[in-house]
Structure formats: structure tokens, C-alpha cells
Protein backbone atom coordinates (compact mmCIF):
# COMPACT_ATOMS: atom_id res chain seq x y z
CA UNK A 1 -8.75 -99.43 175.86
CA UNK A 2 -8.14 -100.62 179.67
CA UNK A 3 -11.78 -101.08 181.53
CA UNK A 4 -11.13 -98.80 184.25
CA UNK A 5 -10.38 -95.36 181.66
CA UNK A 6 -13.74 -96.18 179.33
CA UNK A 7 -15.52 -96.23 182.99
CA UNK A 8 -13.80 -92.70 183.50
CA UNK A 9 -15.02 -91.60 180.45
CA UNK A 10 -18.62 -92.92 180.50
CA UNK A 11 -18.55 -91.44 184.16
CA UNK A 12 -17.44 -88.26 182.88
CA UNK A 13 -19.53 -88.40 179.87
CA UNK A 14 -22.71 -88.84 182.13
CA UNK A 15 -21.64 -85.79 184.06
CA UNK A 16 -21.70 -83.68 181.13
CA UNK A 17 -25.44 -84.59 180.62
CA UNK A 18 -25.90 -83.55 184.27
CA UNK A 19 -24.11 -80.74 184.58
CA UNK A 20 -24.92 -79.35 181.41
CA UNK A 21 -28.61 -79.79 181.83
CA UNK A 22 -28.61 -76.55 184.55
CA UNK A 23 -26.06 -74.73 182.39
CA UNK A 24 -22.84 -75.68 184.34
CA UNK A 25 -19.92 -76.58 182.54
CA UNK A 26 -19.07 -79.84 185.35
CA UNK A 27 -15.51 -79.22 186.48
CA UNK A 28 -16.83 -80.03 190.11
CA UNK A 29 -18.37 -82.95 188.76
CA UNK A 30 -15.10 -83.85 186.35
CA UNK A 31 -13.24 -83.73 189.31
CA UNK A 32 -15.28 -85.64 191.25
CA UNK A 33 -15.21 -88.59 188.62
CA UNK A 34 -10.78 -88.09 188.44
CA UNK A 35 -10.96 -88.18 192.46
CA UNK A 36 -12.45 -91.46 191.72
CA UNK A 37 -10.31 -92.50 188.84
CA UNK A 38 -6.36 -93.73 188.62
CA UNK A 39 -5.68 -90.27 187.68
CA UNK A 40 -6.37 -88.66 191.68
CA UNK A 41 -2.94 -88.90 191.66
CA UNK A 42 -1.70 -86.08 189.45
CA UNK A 43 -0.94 -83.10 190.10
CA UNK A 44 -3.69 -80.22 191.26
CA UNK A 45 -2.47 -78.01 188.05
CA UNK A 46 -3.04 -81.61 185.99
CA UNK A 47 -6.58 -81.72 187.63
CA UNK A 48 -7.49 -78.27 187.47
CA UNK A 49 -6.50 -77.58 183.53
CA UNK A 50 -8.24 -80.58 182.42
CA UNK A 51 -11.90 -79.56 184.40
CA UNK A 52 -11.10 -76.10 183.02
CA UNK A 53 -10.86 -77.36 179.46
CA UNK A 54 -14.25 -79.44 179.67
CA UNK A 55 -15.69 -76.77 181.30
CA UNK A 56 -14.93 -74.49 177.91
CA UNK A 57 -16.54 -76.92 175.69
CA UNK A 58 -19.86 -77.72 177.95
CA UNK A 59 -20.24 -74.26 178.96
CA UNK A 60 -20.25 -73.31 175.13
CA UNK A 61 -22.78 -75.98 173.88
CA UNK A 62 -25.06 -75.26 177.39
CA UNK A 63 -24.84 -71.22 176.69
CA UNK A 64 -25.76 -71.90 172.96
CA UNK A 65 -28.98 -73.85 173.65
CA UNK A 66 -30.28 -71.79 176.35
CA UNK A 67 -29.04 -68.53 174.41
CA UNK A 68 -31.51 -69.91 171.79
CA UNK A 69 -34.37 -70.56 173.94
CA UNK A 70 -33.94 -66.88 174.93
CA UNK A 71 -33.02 -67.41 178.42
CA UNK A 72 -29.96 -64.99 178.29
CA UNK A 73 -30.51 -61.57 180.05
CA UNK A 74 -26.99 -59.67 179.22
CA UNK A 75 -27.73 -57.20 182.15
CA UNK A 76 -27.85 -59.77 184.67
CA UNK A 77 -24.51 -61.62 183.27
CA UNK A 78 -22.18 -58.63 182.77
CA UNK A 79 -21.91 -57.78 186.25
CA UNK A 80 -20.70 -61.21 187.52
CA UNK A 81 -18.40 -61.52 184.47
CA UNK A 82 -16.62 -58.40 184.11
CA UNK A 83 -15.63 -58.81 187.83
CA UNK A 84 -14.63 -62.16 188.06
CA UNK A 85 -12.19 -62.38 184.93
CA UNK A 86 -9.12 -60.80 186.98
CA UNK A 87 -9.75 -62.45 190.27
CA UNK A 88 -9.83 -65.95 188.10
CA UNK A 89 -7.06 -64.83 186.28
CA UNK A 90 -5.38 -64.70 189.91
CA UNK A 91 -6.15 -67.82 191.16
CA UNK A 92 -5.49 -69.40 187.86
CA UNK A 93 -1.73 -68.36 188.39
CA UNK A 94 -1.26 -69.13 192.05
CA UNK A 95 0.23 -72.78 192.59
CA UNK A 96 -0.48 -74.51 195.83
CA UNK A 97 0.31 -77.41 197.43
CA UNK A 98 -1.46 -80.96 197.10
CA UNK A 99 -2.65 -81.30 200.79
CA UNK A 100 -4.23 -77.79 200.74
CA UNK A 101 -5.98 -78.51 197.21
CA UNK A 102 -7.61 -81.57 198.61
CA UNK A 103 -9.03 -79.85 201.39
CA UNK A 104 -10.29 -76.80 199.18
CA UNK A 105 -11.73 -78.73 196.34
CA UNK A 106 -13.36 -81.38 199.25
CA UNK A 107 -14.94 -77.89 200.64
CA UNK A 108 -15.85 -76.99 196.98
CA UNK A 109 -17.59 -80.53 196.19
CA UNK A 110 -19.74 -80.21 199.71
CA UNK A 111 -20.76 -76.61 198.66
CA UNK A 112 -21.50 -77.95 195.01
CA UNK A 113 -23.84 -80.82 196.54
CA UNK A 114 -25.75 -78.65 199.37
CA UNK A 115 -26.35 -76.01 196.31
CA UNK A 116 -28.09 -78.74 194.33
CA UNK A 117 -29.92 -79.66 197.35
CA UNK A 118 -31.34 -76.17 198.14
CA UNK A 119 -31.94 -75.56 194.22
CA UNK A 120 -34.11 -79.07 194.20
CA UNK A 121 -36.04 -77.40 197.15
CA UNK A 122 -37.24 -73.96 195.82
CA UNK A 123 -39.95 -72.73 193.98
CA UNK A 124 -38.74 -72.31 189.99
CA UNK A 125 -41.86 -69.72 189.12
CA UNK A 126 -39.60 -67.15 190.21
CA UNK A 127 -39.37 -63.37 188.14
CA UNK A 128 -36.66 -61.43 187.40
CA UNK A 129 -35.69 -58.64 189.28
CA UNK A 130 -32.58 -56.20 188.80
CA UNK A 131 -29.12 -56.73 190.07
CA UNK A 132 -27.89 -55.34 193.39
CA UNK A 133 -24.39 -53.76 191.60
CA UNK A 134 -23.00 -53.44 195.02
CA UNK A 135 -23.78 -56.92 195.84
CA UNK A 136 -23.08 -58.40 192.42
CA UNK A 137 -19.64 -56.83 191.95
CA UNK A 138 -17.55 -58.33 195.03
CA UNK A 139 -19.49 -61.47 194.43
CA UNK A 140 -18.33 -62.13 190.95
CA UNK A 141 -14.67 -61.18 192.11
CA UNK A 142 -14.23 -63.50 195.04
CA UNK A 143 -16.48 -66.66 193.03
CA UNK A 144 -13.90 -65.89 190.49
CA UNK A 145 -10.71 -65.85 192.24
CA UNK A 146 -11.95 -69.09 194.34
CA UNK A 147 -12.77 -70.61 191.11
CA UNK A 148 -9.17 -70.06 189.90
CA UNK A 149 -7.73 -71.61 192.96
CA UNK A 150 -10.03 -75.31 192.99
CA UNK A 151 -10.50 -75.06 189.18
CA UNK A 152 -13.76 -74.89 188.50
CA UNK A 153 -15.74 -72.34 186.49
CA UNK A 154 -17.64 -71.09 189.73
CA UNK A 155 -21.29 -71.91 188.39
CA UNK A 156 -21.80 -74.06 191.37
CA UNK A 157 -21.51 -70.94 193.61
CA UNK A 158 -23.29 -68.33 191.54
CA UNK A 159 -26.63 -70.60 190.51
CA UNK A 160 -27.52 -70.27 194.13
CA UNK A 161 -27.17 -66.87 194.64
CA UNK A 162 -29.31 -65.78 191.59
CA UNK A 163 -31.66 -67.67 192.82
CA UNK A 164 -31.52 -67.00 196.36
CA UNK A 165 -31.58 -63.71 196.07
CA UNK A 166 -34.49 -63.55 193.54
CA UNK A 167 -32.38 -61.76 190.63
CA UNK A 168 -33.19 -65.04 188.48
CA UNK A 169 -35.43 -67.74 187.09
CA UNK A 170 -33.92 -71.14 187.33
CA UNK A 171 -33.06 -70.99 183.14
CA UNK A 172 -31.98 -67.70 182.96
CA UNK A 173 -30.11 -68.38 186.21
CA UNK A 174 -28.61 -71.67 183.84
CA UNK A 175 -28.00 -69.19 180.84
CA UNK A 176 -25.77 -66.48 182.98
CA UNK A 177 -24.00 -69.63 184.82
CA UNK A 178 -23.09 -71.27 181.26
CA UNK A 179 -21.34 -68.09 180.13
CA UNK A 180 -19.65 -67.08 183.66
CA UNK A 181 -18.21 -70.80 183.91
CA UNK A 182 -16.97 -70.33 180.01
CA UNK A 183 -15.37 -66.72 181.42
CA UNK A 184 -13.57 -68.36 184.18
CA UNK A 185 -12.22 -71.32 182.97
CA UNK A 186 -10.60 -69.55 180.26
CA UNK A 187 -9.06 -66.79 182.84
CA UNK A 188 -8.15 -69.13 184.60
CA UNK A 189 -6.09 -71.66 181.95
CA UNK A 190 -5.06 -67.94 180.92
CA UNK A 191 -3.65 -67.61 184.31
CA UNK A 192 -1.91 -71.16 184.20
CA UNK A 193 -0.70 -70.06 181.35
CA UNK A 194 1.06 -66.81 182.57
CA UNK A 195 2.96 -68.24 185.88
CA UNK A 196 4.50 -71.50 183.32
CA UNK A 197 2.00 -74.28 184.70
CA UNK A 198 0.28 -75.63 181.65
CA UNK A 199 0.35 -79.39 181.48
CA UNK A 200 -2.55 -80.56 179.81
CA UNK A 201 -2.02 -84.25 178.43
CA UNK A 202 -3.62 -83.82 174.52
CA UNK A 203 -3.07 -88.22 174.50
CA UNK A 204 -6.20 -88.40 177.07
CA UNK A 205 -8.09 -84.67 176.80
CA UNK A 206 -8.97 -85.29 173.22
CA UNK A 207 -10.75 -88.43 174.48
CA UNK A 208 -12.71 -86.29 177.47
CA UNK A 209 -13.29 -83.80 174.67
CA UNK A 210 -15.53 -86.14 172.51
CA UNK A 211 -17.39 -87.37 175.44
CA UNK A 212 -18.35 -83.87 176.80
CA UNK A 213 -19.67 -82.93 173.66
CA UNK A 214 -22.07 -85.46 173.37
CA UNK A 215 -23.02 -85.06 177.14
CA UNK A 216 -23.26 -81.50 176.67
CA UNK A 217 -25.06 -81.74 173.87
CA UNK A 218 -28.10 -84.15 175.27
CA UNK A 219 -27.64 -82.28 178.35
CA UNK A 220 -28.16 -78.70 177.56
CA UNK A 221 -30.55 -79.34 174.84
CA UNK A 222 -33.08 -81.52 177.21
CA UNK A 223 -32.76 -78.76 180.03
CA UNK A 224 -33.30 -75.52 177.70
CA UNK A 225 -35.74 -77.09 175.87
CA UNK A 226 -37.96 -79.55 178.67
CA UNK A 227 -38.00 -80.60 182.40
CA UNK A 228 -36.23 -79.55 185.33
CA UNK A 229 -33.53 -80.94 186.55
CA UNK A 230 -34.94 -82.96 190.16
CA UNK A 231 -33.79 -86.21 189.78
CA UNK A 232 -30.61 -85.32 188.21
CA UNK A 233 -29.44 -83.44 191.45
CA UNK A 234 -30.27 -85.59 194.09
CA UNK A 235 -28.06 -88.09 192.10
CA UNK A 236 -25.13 -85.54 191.87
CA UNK A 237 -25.51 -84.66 195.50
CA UNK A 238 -24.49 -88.44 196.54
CA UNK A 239 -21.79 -88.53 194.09
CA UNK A 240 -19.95 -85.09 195.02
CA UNK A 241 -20.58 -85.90 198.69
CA UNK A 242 -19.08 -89.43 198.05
CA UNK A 243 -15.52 -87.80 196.09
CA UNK A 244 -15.92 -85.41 198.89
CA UNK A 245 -15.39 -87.83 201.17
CA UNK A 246 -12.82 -89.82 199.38
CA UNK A 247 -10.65 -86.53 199.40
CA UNK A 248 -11.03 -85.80 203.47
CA UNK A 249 -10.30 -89.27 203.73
CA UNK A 250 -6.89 -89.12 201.74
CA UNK A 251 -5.97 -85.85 204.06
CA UNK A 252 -5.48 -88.61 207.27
């Protein structure tokens, strides 16, 4: 195995633990890491399929642990959910073009790292209080149809706003994210599906595959189960604003 792909996959390994550790699935992080990686190269669809496909099997191993700790609250999930599936199914089947991809998925990486920021900074004795339907609807809808275009499962966008706006505690905030990514990233490989774009590479994903799961695994487990997540973030803010970067820089 060439040094620079077992660096990818401890890199993307370690993101699972991260990621998984506040319920997210990583895509954001994932595609940080391939920004990084020989593979920034390929094609968005190439990039976007391959977060999408993590995202399925951390999202599923993060949901499952803080399911079990009984962080789940249905009522504050379905919502988010049953509007974002069609708008991800949307952006799942739009195609566009390399230059504009970078630009969205730089804007995407900033907007993941200032969320971890502001998340680090609040209080996490916070109660639960019900959903604003009116306010909950059009936000699942457009964090789904955004998170169909980049390729991510969206949980970087909707953490924030749970918390924000008080309808969460930071774990049951973690629980709804874990299934809402899952949702997403399968409407939105649904979506690939549908217009003719699927290209994952089996050769390498099986080899992301078996790295996620252990990530995921240590991840969700210590984060259902233990500490918050403070140091974590402030290390994934430096490395999303540092792919960020990378990717504004390529634009020029």
C-alpha cells in the first residue's frame, strides 16, 4: 500500500471518530481529507458519492449508540426528515460543474467549521422544547436540497439550528443529526442514481468502509456514552478551514 493512501485512510479514519462523536456522519470532514489527498482531482460526482456512502455507514453506527442511550426524540426528527428527502433527492440528481463545486463545498467547509465553533461556545444544559413546524419544514427542505448539491448529509447545518433555536440538547440534537445525515445521503446517492451519475470505485470504498466503521464505532460510542466533544472541534475547525482554503486557492 503506497504511503500517501494509508495517510488518507488514517486521516479519514480519525474523522470518523470526530465526526461521529456529535452524531454526524463526516462527509464535510471526508471531503476535507480527499481535498487534501491525490484524489482532489476527480470528479465532484466521484467526491460526492463516496462522502455520501461513509456518511451511510457512520450515520448508522452514531444513530444506533445514541438511539440506545435514549437520546432519540422521533417528534423532533420527523419534521426535518420528511422534508428534506425530495429536496436531497434533487440536488442528488443535478450535475454541476467543477469550478462551481469548489466554491460551494469551500462555502460548505467554512459553515461546517464556524458551526463547531459556536457549538464549542454554548451552554449544553439546554431542555427540550417543541418544534416550530413552520420553521422546521422549509428548513429541512432547503438543508436537504443544499446537501444534495455539495454532498454531504446536511448535519453540519441542522446541529446548529437545534441548538440555536433551543428545540434541542446537544445529544438529542446528535441523535436527530445521525438519522437526517443517514436520510440524505441515501436520497441523495438515490438521486445520482436516477440522472445516470453513479461512479463509486468499490477497489478503494471498501477500504474507506472498514476504516469508518471502526471510527464510527469509537466515535459514537465515547460521545453517547461520556464527554463532550470540546477539544475535538476546535481541531476540526483548523482542518475544514485549512481544505477550505486549499479549495479557494485552486479557484485562482
Amino acid at each position: 500500500m503506497e504511503l500517501w493512501f494509508a495517510l488518507t485512510l488514517l486521516a479519514i479514519g480519525f474523522v470518523a471518530i470526530l465526526y461521529s462523536s456529535v452524531g454526524h456522519g463526516g462527509a464535510s470532514g471526508y471531503l476535507a481529507v480527499l481535498s487534501l489527498s491525490s484524489f482532489a482531482g476527480n470528479d465532484s460526482a466521484w467526491l460526492k458519492q463516496h462522502a455520501w456512502t461513509l456518511n451511510l455507514v457512520v450515520a448508522s453506527i452514531a444513530f444506533y449508540h445514541y438511539w440506545r442511550s435514549g437520546h432519540h426524540i422521533p417528534k423532533l426528527t420527523f419534521p426535518f426528515i420528511v422534508a428534506s428527502i425530495p429536496f436531497a433527492l434533487v440536488g442528488g440528481y443535478l450535475s454541476i460543474s467543477g469550478g462551481i463545486y469548489d466554491l460551494l463545498l469551500s462555502i460548505a467547509l467554512i459553515w461546517a467549521a464556524y458551526r463547531l465553533l459556536i457549538v464549542n461556545n454554548m451552554e449544553e444544559k439546554r431542555e427540550n422544547i417543541d418544534v416550530d413546524m413552520k420553521v422546521a419544514l422549509p428548513v429541512g427542505g432547503s438543508i436537504g436540497f443544499f446537501s444534495g448539491v455539495i454532498g454531504v448529509g446536511g448535519g453540519i447545518f441542522l446541529s446548529p439550528i437545534l441548538l440555536l433555536k433551543g428545540w434541542a440538547t446537544p445529544k438529542s440534537a446528535a441523535a436527530t443529526a445521525a438519522l437526517f445525515i443517514w436520510v440524505n445521503s441515501a436520497a441523495g446517492l438515490a438521486g445520482a442514481a436516477l440522472s445516470g451519475q453513479i461512479i463509486l470505485e468499490f477497489e478503494v470504498l471498501i477500504w474507506f468502509v472498514g476504516v469508518v466503521v471502526v471510527g464510527g464505532f469509537i466515535g459514537s460510542h465515547y460521545g453517547a456514552f461520556f464527554a463532550s466533544q470540546t477539544k475535538i472541534r476546535k481541531i476540526l475547525i483548523v482542518v475544514l478551514f485549512f481544505a477550505a482554503a486549499k479549495r479557494i486557492i485552486g479557484l485562482f
